[in-house]
Every structure is written in structure tokens, then in C-alpha cells.
Protein backbone atom coordinates (compact mmCIF):
# COMPACT_ATOMS: atom_id res chain seq x y z
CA UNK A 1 58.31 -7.47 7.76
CA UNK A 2 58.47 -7.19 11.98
CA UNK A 3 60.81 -4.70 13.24
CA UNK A 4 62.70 -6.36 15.41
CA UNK A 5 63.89 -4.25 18.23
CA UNK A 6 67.93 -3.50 18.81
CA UNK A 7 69.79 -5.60 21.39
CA UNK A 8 70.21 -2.05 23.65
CA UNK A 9 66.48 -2.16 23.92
CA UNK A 10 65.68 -5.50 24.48
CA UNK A 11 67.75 -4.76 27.46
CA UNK A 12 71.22 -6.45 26.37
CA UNK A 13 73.38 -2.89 25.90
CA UNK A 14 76.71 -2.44 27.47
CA UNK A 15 74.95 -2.05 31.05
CA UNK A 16 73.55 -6.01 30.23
CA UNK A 17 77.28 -7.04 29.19
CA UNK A 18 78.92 -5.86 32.18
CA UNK A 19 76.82 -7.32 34.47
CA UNK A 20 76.83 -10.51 32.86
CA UNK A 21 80.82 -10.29 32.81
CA UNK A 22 80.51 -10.26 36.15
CA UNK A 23 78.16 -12.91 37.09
CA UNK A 24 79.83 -15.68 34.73
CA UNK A 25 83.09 -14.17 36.59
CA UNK A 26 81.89 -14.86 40.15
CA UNK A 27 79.91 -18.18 39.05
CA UNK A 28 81.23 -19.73 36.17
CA UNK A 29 80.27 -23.26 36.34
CA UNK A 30 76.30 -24.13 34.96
CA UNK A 31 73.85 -23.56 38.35
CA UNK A 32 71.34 -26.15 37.21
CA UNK A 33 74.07 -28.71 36.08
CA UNK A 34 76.02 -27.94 39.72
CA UNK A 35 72.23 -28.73 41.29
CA UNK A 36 72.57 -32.17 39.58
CA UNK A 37 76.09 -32.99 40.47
CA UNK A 38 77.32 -32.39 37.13
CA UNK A 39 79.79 -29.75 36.34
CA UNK A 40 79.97 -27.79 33.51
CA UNK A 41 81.06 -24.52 32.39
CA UNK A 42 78.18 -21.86 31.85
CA UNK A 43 78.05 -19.94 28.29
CA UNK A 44 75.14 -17.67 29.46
CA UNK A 45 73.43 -16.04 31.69
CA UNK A 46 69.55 -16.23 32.24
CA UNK A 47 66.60 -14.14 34.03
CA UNK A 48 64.64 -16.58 36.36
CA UNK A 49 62.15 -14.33 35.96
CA UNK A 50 62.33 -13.86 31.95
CA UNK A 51 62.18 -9.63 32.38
CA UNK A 52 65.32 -8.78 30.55
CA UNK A 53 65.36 -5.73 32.40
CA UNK A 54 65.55 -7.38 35.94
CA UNK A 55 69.21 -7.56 36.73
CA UNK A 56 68.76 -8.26 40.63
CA UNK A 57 71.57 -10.63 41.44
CA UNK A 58 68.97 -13.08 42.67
CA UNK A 59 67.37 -13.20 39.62
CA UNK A 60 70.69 -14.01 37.22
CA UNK A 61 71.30 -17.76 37.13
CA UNK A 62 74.96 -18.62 35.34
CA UNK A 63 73.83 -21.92 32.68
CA UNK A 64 75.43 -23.80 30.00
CA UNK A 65 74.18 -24.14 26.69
CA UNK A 66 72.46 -27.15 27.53
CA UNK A 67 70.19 -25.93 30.25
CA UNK A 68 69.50 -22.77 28.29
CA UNK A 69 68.02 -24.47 25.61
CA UNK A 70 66.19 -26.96 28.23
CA UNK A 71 64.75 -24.72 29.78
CA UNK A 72 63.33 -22.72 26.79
CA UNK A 73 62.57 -25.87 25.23
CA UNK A 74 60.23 -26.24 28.23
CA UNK A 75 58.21 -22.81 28.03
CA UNK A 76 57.66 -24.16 23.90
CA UNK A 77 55.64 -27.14 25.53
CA UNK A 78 53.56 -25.57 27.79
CA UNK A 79 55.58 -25.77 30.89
CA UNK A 80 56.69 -22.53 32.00
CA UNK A 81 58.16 -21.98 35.09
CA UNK A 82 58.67 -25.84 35.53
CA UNK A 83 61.81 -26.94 37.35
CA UNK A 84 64.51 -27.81 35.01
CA UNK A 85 65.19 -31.25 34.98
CA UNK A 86 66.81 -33.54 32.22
CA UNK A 87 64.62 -34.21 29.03
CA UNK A 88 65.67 -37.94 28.89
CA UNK A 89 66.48 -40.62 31.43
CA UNK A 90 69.01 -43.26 31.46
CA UNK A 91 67.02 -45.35 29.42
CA UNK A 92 66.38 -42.79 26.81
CA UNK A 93 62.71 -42.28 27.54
CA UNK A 94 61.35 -38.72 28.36
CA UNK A 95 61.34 -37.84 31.63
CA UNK A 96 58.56 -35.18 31.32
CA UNK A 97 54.91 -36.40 31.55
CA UNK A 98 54.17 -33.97 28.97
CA UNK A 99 56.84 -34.26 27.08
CA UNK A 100 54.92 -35.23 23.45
CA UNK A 101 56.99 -38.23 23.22
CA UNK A 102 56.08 -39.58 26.42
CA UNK A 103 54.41 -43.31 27.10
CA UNK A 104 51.79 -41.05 29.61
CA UNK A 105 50.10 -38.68 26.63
């Protein structure tokens, strides 16, 4: 069975929880939605970076649950670091090239 390490040392302790009181406090609507026009209210927030431990202010972006899961969703296909950027267009087709759905694989 994995040991699976406790939330204080994956970086998340009451430190983690006060900072991110703070940044969903000062920006509460989703960043990456608000870059789109859209507004919506952010659940969590995330490490540009992915390093749990780096809690530089320019390195916390507030999202929405949405976003969060886009974005992840894009590291799972190969893309990390990519831009965020809706998974489906108007029309219903992926927007990604690489998307494994897409007309362009």
C-alpha cells in the first residue's frame, strides 16, 4: 500500500490555509474565467508553478472548479504548462489540437 503523505507536508497545513484565506479574500472571482470575460466565483487556489511550497503572491492564481480541473486535465494529456483555454468550442468540437478527440490527430 503507498503511504500517502499528510496534508501538513504536502504543504497544505494551517500556514497553506491562511494564505489561501487571504488570496480568495482579495481575489475572489476565477482569474482565468475573468481573462475570458466570464465571471465566476473561484473555489480554489492554484500554484502556477505546481511547487506546493511556493506561496509567492505571484505565483497563487484564485480559479473555479472548472479551470482547476482544465487545467489538470491538460498536464494528463501531455500539455503542461499550456495556456488554459476552453476544452470545447461553440460547436462542441475540441479546441485543443491534441486533444484525443480532435479532427487533427
Amino acid at each position: 500500500m503507498a503511504h500517502h503523505a499528510k496534508t501538513t507536508e504536502r504543504g497544505y497545513g494551517a500556514a497553506w490555509r491562511k494564505i489561501r484565506k487571504s488570496k480568495l479574500a482579495t481575489n475572489p472571482l476565477c482569474e482565468a474565467c475573468s481573462r475570458r470575460g466570464v465571471v465566476s466565483v473561484a473555489a480554489l487556489v492554484h500554484h502556477k508553478d505546481h511547487d506546493q511550497f511556493n506561496n509567492s503572491i505571484d505565483n497563487l492564481e484564485s480559479l473555479c472548479n472548472d479551470c482547476h480541473e482544465r487545467h489538470h486535465a491538460g498536464e494528463r494529456f501531455g500539455h503542461v504548462g499550456a495556456k488554459m483555454k476552453p476544452d470545447v468550442g461553440l460547436d462542441g468540437y475540441p479546441t485543443s489540437p491534441g486533444h484525443p478527440w480532435s479532427d487533427n490527430n
